[in-house]
Protein backbone atom coordinates (compact mmCIF):
# COMPACT_ATOMS: atom_id res chain seq x y z
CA UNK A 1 26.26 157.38 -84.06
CA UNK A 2 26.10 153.62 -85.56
CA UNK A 3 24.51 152.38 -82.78
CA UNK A 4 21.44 149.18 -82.67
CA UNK A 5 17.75 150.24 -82.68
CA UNK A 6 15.78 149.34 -79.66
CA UNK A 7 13.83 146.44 -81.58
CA UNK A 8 17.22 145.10 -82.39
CA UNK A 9 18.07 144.86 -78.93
CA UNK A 10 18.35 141.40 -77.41
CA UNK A 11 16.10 140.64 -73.81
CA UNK A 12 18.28 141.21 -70.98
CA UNK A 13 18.02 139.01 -68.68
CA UNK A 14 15.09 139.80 -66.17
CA UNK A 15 16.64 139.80 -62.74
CA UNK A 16 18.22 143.42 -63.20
CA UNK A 17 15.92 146.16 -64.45
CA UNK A 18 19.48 147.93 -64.78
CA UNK A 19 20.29 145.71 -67.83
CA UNK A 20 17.40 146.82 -69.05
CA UNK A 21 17.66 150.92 -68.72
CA UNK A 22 20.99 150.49 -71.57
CA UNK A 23 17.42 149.66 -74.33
CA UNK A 24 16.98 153.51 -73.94
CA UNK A 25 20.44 153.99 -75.84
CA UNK A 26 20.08 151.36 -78.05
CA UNK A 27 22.25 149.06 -76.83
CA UNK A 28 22.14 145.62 -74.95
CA UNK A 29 23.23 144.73 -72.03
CA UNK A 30 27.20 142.67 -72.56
CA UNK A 31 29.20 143.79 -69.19
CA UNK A 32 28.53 142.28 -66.15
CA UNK A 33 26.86 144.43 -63.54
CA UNK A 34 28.21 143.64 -60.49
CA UNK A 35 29.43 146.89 -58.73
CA UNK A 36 27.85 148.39 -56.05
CA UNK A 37 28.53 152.22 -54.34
CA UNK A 38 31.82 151.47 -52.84
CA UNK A 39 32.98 149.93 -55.77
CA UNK A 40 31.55 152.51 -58.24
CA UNK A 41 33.42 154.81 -55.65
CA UNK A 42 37.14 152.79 -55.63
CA UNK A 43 36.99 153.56 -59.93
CA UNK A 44 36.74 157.01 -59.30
CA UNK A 45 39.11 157.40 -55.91
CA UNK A 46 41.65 154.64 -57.42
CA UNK A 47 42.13 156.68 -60.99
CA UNK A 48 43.11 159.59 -58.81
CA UNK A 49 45.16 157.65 -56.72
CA UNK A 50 46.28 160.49 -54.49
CA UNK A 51 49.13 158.51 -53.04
CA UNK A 52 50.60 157.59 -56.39
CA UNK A 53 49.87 160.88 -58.11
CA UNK A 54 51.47 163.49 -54.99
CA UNK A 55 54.63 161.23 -54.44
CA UNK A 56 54.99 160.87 -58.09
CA UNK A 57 54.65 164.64 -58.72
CA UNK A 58 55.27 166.62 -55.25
CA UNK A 59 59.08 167.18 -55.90
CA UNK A 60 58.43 168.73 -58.89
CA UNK A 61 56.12 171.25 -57.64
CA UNK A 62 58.56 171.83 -55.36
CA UNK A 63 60.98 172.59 -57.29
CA UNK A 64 59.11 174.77 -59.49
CA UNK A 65 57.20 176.56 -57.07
CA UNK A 66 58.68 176.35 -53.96
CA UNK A 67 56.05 176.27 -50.59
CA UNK A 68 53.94 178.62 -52.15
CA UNK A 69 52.85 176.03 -54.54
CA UNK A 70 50.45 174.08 -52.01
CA UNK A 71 47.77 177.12 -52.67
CA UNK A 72 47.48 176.00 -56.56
CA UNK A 73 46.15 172.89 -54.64
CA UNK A 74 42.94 174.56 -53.07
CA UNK A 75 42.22 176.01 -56.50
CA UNK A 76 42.74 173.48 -58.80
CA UNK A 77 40.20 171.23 -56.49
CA UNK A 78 37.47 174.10 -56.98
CA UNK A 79 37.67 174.46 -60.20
CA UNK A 80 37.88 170.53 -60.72
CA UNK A 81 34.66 170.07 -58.57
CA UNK A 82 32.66 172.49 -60.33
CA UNK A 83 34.02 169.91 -63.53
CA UNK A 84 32.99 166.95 -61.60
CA UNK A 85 29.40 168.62 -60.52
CA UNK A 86 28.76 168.78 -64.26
CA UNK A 87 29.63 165.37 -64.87
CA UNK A 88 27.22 164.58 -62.27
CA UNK A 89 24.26 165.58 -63.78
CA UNK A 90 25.86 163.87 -67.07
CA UNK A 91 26.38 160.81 -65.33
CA UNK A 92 22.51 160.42 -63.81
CA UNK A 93 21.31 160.85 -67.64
CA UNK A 94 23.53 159.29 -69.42
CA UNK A 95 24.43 156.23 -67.81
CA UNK A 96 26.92 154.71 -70.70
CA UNK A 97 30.50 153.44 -70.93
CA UNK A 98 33.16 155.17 -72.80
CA UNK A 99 31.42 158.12 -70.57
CA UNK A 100 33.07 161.58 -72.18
CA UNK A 101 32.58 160.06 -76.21
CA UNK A 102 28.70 159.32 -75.29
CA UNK A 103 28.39 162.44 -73.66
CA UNK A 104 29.58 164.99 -75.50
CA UNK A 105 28.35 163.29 -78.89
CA UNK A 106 24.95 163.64 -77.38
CA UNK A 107 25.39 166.96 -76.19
CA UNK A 108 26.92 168.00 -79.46
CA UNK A 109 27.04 165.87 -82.60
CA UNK A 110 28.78 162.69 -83.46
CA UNK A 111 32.21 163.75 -85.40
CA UNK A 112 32.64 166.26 -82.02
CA UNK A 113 31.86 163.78 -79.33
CA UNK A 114 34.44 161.40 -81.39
CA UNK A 115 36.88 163.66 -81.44
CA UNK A 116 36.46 164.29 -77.66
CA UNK A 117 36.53 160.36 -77.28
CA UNK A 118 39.52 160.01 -79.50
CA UNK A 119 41.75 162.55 -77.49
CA UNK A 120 40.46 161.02 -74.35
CA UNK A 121 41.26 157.80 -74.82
CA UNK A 122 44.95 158.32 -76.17
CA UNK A 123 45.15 160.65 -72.98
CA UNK A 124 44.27 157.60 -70.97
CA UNK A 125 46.58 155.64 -72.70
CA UNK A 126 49.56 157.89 -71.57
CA UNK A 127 48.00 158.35 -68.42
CA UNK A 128 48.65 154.05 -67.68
CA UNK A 129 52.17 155.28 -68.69
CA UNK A 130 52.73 157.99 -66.26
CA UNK A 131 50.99 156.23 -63.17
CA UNK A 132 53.10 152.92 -63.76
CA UNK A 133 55.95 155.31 -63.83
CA UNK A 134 55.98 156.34 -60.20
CA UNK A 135 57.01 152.82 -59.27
CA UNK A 136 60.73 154.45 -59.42
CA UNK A 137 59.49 156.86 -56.70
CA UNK A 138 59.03 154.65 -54.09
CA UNK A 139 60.14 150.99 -54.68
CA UNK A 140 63.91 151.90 -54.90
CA UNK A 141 63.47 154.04 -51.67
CA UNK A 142 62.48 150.86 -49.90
CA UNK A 143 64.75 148.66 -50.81
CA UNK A 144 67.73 149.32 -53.42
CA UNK A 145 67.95 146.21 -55.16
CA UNK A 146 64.60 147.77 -57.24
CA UNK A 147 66.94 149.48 -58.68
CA UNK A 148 67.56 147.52 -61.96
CA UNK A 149 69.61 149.87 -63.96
CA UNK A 150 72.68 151.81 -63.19
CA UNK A 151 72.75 152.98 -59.47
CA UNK A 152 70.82 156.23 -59.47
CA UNK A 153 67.37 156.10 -58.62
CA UNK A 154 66.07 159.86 -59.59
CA UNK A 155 63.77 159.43 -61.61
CA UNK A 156 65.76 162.52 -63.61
CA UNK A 157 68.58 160.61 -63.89
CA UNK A 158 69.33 158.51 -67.29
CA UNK A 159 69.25 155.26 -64.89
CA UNK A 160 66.43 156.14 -63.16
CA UNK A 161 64.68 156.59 -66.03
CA UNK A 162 65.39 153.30 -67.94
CA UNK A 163 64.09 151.77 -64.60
CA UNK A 164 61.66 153.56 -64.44
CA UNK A 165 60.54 151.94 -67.83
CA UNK A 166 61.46 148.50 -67.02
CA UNK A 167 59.44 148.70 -63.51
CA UNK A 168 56.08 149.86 -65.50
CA UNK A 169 56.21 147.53 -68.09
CA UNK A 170 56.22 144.76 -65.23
CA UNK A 171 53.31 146.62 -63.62
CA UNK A 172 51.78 146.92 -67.15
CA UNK A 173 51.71 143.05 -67.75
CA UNK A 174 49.76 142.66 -63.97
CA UNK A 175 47.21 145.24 -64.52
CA UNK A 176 46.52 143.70 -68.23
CA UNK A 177 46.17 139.88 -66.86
CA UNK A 178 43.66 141.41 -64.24
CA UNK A 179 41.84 143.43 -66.54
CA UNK A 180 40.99 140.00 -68.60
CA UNK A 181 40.17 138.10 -66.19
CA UNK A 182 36.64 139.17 -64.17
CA UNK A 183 35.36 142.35 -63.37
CA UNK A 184 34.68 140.97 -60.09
CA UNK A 185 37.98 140.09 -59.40
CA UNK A 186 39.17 144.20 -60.77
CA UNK A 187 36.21 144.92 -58.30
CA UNK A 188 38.20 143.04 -55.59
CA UNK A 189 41.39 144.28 -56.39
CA UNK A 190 40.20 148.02 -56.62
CA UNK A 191 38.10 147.75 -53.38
CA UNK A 192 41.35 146.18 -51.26
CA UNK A 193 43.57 148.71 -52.84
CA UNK A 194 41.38 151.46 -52.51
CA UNK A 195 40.51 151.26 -48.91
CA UNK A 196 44.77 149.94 -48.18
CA UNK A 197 45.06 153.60 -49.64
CA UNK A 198 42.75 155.80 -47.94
CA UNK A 199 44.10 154.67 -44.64
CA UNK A 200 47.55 154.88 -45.91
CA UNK A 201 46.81 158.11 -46.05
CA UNK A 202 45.24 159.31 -43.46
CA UNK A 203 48.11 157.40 -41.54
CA UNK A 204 50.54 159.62 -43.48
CA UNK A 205 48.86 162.95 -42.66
CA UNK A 206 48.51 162.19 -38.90
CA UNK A 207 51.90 161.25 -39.03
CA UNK A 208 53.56 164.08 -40.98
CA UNK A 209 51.51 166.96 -39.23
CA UNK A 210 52.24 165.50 -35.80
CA UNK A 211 57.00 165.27 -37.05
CA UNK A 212 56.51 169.19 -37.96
CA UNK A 213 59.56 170.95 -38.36
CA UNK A 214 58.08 174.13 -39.18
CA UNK A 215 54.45 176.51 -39.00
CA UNK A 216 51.59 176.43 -42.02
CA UNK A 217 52.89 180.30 -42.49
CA UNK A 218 55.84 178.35 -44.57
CA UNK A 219 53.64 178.08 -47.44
CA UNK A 220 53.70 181.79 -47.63
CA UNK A 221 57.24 181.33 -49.14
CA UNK A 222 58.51 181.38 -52.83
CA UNK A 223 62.20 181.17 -51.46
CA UNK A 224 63.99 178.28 -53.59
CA UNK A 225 61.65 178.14 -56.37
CA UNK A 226 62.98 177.50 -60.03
CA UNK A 227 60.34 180.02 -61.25
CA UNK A 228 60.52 184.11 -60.46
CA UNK A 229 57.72 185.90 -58.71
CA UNK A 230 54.40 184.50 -56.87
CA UNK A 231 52.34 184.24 -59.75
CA UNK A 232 55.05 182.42 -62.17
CA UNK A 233 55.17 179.59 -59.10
CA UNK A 234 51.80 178.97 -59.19
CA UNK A 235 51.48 178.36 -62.38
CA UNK A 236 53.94 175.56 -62.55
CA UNK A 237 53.15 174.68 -59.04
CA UNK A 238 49.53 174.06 -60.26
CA UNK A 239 51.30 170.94 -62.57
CA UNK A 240 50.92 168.29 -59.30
CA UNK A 241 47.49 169.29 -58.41
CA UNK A 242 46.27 169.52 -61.86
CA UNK A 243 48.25 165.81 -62.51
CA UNK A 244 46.30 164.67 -59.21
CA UNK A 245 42.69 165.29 -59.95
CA UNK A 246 41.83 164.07 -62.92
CA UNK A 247 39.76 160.46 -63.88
CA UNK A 248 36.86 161.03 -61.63
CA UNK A 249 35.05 160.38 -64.11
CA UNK A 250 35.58 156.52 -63.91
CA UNK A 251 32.78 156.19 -62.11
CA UNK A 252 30.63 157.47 -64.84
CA UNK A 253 32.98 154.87 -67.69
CA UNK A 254 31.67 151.68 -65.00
CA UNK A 255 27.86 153.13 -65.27
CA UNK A 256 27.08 150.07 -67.27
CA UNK A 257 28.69 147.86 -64.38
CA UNK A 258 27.36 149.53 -61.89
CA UNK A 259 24.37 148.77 -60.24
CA UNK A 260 21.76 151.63 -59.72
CA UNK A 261 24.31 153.76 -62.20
CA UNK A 262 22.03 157.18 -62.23
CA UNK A 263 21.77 157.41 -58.18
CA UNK A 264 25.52 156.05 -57.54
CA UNK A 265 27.90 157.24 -60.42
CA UNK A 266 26.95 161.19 -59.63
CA UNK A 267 27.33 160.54 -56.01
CA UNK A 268 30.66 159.05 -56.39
CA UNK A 269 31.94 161.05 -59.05
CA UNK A 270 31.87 163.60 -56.41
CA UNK A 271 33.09 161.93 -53.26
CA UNK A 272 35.81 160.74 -55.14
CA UNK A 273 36.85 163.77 -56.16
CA UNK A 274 36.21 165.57 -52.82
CA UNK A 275 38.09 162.62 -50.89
CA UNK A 276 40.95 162.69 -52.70
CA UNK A 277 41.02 166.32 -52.88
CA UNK A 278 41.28 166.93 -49.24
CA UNK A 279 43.58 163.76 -48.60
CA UNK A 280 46.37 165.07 -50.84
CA UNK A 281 45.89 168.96 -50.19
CA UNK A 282 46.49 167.18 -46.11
CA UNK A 283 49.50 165.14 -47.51
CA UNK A 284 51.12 168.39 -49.70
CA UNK A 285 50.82 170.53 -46.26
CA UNK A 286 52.50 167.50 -44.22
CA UNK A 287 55.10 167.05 -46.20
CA UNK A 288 56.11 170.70 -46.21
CA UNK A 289 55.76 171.23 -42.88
CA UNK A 290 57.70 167.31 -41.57
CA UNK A 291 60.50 167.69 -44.12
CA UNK A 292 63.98 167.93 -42.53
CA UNK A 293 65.36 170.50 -44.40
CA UNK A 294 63.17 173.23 -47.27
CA UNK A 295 66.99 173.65 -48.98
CA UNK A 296 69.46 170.95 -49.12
CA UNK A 297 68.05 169.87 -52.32
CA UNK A 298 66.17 166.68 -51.11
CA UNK A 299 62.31 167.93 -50.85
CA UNK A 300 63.07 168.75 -54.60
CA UNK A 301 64.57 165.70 -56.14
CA UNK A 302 63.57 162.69 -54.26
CA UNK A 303 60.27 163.90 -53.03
CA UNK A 304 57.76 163.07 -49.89
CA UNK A 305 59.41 159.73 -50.09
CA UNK A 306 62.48 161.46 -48.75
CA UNK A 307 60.49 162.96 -45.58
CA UNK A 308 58.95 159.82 -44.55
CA UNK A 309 61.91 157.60 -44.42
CA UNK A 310 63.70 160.81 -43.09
CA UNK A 311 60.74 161.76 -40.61
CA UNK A 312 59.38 159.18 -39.77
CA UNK A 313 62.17 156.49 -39.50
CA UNK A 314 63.22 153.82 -42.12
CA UNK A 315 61.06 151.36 -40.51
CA UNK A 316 57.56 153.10 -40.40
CA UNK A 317 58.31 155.26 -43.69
CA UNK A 318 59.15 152.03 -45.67
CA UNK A 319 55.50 150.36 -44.35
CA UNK A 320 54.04 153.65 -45.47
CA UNK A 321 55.83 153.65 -49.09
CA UNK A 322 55.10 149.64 -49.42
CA UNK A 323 51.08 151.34 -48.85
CA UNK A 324 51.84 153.45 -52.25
CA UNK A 325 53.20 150.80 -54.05
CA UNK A 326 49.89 149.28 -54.01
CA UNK A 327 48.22 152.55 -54.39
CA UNK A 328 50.37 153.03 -57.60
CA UNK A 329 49.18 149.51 -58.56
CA UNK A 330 45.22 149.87 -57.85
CA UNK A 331 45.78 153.23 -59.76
CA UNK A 332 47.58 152.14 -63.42
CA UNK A 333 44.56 149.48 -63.16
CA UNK A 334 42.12 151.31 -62.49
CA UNK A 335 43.00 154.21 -65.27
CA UNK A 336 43.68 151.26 -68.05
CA UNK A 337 40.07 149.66 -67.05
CA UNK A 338 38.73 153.34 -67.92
CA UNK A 339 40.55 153.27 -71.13
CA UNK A 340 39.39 149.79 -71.81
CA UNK A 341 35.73 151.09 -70.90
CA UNK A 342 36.23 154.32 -73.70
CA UNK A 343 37.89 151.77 -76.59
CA UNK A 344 34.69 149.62 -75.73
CA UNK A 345 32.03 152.08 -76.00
CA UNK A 346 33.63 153.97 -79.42
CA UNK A 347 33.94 150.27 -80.80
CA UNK A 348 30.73 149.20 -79.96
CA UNK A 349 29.42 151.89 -81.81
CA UNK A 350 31.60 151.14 -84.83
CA UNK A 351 33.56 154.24 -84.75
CA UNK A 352 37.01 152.33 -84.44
CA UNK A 353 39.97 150.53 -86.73
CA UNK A 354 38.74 146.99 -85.77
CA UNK A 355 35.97 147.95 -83.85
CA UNK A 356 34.03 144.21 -84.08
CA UNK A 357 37.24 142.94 -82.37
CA UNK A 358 37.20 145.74 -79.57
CA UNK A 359 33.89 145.47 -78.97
CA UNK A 360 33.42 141.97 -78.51
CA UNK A 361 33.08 140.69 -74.65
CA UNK A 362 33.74 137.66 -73.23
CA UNK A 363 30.86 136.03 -71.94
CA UNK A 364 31.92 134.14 -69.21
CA UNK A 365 34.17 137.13 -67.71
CA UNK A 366 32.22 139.76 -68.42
CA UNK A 367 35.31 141.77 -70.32
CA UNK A 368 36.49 143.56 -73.01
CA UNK A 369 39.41 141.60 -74.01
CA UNK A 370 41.23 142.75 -76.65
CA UNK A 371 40.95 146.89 -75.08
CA UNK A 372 42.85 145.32 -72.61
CA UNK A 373 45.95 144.19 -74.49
CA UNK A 374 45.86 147.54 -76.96
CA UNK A 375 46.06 149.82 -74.02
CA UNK A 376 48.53 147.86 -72.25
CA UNK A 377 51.05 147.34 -75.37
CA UNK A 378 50.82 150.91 -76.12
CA UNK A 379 51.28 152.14 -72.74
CA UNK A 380 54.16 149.83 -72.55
CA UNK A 381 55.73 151.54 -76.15
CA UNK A 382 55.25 154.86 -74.78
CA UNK A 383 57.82 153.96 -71.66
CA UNK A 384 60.17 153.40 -73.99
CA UNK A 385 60.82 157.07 -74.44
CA UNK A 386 62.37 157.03 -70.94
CA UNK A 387 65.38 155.08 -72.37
CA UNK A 388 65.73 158.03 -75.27
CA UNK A 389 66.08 160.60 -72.48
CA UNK A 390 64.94 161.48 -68.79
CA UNK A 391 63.09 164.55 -69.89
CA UNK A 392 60.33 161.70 -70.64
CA UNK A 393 59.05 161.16 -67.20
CA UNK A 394 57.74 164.72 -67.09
CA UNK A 395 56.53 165.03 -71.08
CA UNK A 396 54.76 162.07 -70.79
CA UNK A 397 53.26 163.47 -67.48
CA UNK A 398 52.13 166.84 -68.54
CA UNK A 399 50.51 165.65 -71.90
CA UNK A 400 48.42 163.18 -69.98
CA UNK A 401 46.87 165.89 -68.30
CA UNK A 402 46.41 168.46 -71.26
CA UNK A 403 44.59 166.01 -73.22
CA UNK A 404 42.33 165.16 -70.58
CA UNK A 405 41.63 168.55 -69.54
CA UNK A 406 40.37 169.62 -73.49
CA UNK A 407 38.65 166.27 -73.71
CA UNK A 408 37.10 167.51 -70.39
CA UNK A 409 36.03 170.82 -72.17
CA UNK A 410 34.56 169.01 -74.83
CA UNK A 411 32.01 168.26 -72.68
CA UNK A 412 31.80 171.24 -70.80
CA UNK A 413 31.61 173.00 -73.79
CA UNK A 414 28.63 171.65 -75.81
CA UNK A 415 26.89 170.98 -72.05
CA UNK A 416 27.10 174.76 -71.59
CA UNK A 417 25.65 175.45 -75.29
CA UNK A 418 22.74 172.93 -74.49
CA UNK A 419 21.80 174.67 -71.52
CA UNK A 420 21.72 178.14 -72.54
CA UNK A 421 19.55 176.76 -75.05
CA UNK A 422 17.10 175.78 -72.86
CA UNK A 423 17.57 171.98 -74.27
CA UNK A 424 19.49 170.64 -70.80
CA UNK A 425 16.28 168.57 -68.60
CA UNK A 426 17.17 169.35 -65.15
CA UNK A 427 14.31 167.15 -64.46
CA UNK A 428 13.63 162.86 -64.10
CA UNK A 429 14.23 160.36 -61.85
CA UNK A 430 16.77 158.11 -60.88
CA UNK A 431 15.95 153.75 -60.26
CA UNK A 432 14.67 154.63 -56.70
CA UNK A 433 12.23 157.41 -57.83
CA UNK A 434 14.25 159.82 -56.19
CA UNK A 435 15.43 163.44 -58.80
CA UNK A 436 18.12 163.28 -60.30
CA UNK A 437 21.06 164.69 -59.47
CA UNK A 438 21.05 168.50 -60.57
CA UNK A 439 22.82 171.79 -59.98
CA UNK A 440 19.49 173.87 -60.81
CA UNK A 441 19.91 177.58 -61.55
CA UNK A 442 23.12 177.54 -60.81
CA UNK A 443 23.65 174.80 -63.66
CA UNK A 444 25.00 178.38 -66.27
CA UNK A 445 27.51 179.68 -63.94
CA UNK A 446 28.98 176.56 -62.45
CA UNK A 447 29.21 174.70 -66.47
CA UNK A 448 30.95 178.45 -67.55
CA UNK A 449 33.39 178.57 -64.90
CA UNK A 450 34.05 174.62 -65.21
CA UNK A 451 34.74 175.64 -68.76
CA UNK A 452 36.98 178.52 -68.37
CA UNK A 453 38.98 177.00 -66.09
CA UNK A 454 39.84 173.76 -68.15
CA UNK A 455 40.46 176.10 -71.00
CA UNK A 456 42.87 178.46 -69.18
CA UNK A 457 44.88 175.40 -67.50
CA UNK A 458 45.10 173.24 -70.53
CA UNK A 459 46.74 176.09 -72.02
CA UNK A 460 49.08 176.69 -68.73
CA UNK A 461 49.99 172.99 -69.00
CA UNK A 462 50.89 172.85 -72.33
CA UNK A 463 53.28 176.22 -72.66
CA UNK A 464 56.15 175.40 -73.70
CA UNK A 465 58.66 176.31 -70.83
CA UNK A 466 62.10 175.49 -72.07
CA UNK A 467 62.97 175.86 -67.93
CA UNK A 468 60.08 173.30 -67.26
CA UNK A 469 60.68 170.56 -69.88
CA UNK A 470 64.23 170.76 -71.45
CA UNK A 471 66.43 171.99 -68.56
CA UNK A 472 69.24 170.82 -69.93
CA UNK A 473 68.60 172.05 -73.26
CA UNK A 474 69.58 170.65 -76.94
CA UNK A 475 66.10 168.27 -76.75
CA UNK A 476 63.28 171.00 -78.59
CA UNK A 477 61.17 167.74 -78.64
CA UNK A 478 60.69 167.66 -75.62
CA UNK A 479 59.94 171.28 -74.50
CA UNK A 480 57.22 170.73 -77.43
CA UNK A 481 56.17 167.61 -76.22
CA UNK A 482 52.69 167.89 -75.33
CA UNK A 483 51.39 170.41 -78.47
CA UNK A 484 53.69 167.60 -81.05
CA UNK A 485 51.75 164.78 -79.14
CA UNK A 486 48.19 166.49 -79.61
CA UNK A 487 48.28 167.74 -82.67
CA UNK A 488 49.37 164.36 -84.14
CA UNK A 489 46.68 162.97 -82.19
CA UNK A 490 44.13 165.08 -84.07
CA UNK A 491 45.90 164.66 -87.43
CA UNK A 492 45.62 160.96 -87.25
CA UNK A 493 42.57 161.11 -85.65
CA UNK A 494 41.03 163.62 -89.10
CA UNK A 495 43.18 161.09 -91.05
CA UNK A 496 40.80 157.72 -90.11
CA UNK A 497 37.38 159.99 -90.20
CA UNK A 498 38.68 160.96 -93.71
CA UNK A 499 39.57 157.03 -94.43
CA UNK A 500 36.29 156.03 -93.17
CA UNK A 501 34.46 158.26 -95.01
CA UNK A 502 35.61 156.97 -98.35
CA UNK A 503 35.39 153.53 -97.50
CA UNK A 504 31.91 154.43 -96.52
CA UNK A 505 30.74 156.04 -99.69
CA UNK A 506 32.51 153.12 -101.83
CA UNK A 507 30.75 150.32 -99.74
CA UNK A 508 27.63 152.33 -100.61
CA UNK A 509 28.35 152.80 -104.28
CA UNK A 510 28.70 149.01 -105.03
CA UNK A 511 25.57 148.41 -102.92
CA UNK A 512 22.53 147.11 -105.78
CA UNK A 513 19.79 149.96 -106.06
C-alpha cells in the first residue's frame, strides 16, 4: 500500500488526540472531525434507509414471494448482524476511511484488499442510482404532477421508468452540492433526516398494525406468488431484505470524521443495523397485514405506498410518503458520501486513475471534492439505462447488492483466515481505556457463518432468473445483468493493475542508478 511513513506525517493539530491516532496508519489528519455518536449513527441508519429501501422494493417481494416472503426478512437480518459484528471488531482497530479497501488489504494483501475496494466502490456507485430511483415510488403517489413523463407512474412501466431517471438525476445534483459543501452541514442534513425517518416509521408501524385487515398467520401463505413452492419464494423474497440491509458499514467509512472512532463506529455499526432491522421487518408485517386487498394486483405493483394512501386515508398517507421522500433523500446522500469516503481513501493511497486529484481536500470544508462530482456523474449515466428499458430499475437494483455482498466477503474472508491463524488481537483499548469491541471465542463461528452466508446469497442474487429480470423476454442483457456488470468490473479493474504495473516498472527503468 503507497501510503506516507509516520516521520512524513505532518503535526495534527493538538486539540484532538483523534487526529492524532490516523499517525498509526501513516497518514495525516485532512477531514474534519466533527461527528459525534448520533451522527456516526445517522451514516450507518441513513445508508440503510429503511423507508426508502422497503417502499422501493416491498412490491417486488411481493410479487415474487407472496406473504411468505416477510420470513426471508428475520434471516437475512441474522445473518447480516453476524456481518456487521465482524465489522465491529474491524472498525475499533482499524479506524480508516474507504473502510472495506483498508480492511481487507490489511487483513489480506494489497492487490486483494484493492480488488475488494474496487468492486465496492462501483457497487456504491450503483447503489446512489438505485436509492435516487425510488423517488418514482412515492412522489407521483402524492401528487401526480411528479409525474414528468407519459402518465404511468409504475415504476415497470416505460414512463415510469424515464421518470424515474429524470427524478434521480434532480436528486443526484442536491446530494452532490451538499456533499461539497461542509461535512457539518451533511452532518446536519443526515441527523434531521435521520431522526424525520425513524419516527416516520415508527408512525407507520403503529399505524399499519392498528388498520389490520387480516391475522400475522397470513404470512404463512405462498398463494399469489410469481415463484412455485415455499422454498423458490424465499429465495426471491429474500431480494428486499437483502436490498435493505446493506451500508452499515458507513459508520466505519466516517471513522476518520468521527470523534472517538474505535468506541463509536462498532457501537453504531450495530445499532444501525439492529434499528433498521426491526423497523422494516415491523413495516413488511404492517403492510401485509393493513393492505386492502392480498389479490387485486395493487400490493404487487404499486407497493406499501398503495396501503397507506388506501389505509390510512389520502391525507395522513401522503404526510407519511412526504416522510420517505426525505428518507429517500438523507439515504442517496448518505450512500454517495460513503462512496466519496472509499474513492478518498484508495486515492489517498495512490491506487487510483487521478488519484492526486481525488485525494485532495478542501481545507476550508473539510471535503473531498472531486469524489463528489465522479460519483454523482456516474450515478447519473447509469439512470440512463431506465430510458433503454424498464427492466433497469430492478438490474440496477440487484447488482448493487451482489457487489456489495462479495466485497463484504472479501473481508470476511481474509478476517476468517487471520483468525484461524491465531494473527486476529482480540485484545487493546479503545480512546477511553475501555476493550475493544470483541466477539471472543465465538469470533471462528460467527466470521464462518458471516461468510457462508454472503457467499450463498450473492450467488442467490445474481442467478439469472429469466422470470425475475426479463419477464417480458427478448432483453438477455438484462436477465444477465448483474454477472455482465461484475465481471466487467473485474476486467477493467485487472486491466488498470496491469496498466499500472507497466507504467510502474518504466518510471523505474528511466530512474538514474
Amino acid at each position: 500500500m503507497t501510503t506516507t511513513t509516520p516521520s512524513d506525517v505532518r503535526p495534527d493539530p493538538p486539540h484532538s488526540p483523534d487526529d492524532r491516532s490516523l499517525a498509526e496508519f501513516g497518514y495525516r489528519q485532512e477531514l474534519h472531525r466533527s461527528l459525534g455518536r448520533y451522527a456516526s449513527f445517522a451514516a450507518g441508519f441513513s445508508f440503510i434507509s429503511v423507508l426508502t429501501t422497503v417502499f422501493q422494493f416491498f412490491a417486488f417481494g411481493y410479487a415474487f414471494g407472496g406473504p411468505v416472503f416477510f420470513w426471508a426478512w428475520p434471516a437475512v437480518l441474522l445473518g447480516q448482524l453476524m456481518v456487521a459484528a465482524c465489522f465491529a471488531e474491524l472498525a475499533a482497530r482499524y479506524p480508516i476511511s474507504g473502510a472495506i479497501y483498508q480492511w481487507s488489504s490489511r487483513l489480506s494483501n494489497l492487490t486483494f484488499g484493492w480488488f475488494a475496494g474496487w468492486i465496492m466502490v462501483i457497487g456504491q456507485i450503483v447503489v446512489v442510482a438505485a436509492a435516487a430511483l425510488a423517488l418514482q415510488m412515492v412522489l407521483p403517489a402524492i401528487w401526480s404532477g411528479f409525474q414528468l413523463i407519459g402518465t404511468d407512474p409504475a415504476p415497470t412501466s416505460a414512463d415510469g421508468a424515464a421518470n424515474a431517471a429524470l427524478l434521480g438525476v434532480v436528486l443526484l445534483v442536491l446530494t452532490t452540492l451538499v456533499n461539497v459543501l461542509d461535512n457539518r452541514v451533511m452532518s446536519v442534513v443526515n441527523r434531521v433526516g435521520v431522526t424525520a425517518e425513524i419516527i416516520g416509521a415508527v408512525l407507520i408501524v403503529v399505524l399499519l398494525l392498528t388498520h389490520s385487515e387480516r391475522t400475522p398467520g397470513i404470512t404463512f401463505h405462498t398463494e399469489g406468488a410469481a415463484q412455485s413452492g415455499l422454498f423458490g419464494a424465499l429465495l426471491v423474497g429474500s431480494f428486499t431484505a437483502a436490498y435493505v440491509m446493506i451500508g452499515f458499514d458507513s459508520a466505519g467509512e466516517m471513522s476518520e470524521e468521527t470523534h472517538h472512532p474505535r468506541r463509536t463506529a462498532p457501537r453504531t455499526i450495530l445499532t444501525a443495523l439492529g434499528a433498521a432491522g426491526l423497523l422494516g421487518g415491523l413495516i413488511v408485517l404492517g403492510g401485509l397485514l393493513a393492505a386492502p386487498s392480498l389479490t387485486d394486483g395493487h400490493l404487487a405493483v404499486d407497493g406499501l405506498s398503495y396501503v397507506l394512501t388506501s389505509s390510512l386515508g389520502d391525507g395522513v398517507g401522503k404526510v407519511l410518503l412526504a416522510d420517505v421522500v426525505v428518507a429517500i433523500t438523507v439515504a442517496t446522500l448518505a450512500i454517495q458520501t460513503a462512496a466519496c469516503r472509499m474513492l478518498f481513501s484508495m486515492a489517498r493511497d495512490g491506487q487510483l486513475p487521478f488519484s492526486a486529484r481525488l485525494a485532495r481536500v478542501n481545507s476550508r470544508t473539510g471535503m473531498p471534492t472531486a469524489p463528489a462530482l465522479v460519483v454523482g456523474v456516474l450515478a447519473a449515466a447509469l439512470l440512463l439505462l431506465n430510458f433503454a428499458s424498464p427492466e433497469a430499475f430492478l438490474a440496477i437494483g440487484t447488482t448493487c447488492i451482489v457487489m456489495l455482498y462479495l466485497a463484504y466477503a472479501m473481508v470476511t474472508g481474509p478476517l476468517l483466515v487471520t483468525r484461524l491463524r491465531g494473527r486476529f488481537s482480540s485484545t487493546g483499548t479503545d480512546e477511553t481505556g475501555a476493550p475493544l469491541f470483541s466477539l471472543g471465542r465465538w469470533g471462528v463461528p460467527v466470521n464462518a457463518l458471516a461468510l457462508l452466508y454472503g457467499l450463498l446469497m450473492a450467488v442467490n442474487l445474481a442467478w439469472p432468473r429469466a422470470a425475475v429480470y426479463d419477464p417480458a423476454g427478448g432483453h438477455w442483457w438484462f436477465q444477465w445483468f448483474t454477472v455482465l456488470f461484475l465481471g466487467v468490473t473485474v476486467v477493467a479493474g485487472v486491466a488498470y493493475r496491469a496498466y499500472k504495473a507497466r507504467t510502474t516498472v518504466a518510471a523505474e527503468a528511466v530512474v538514474p542508478a
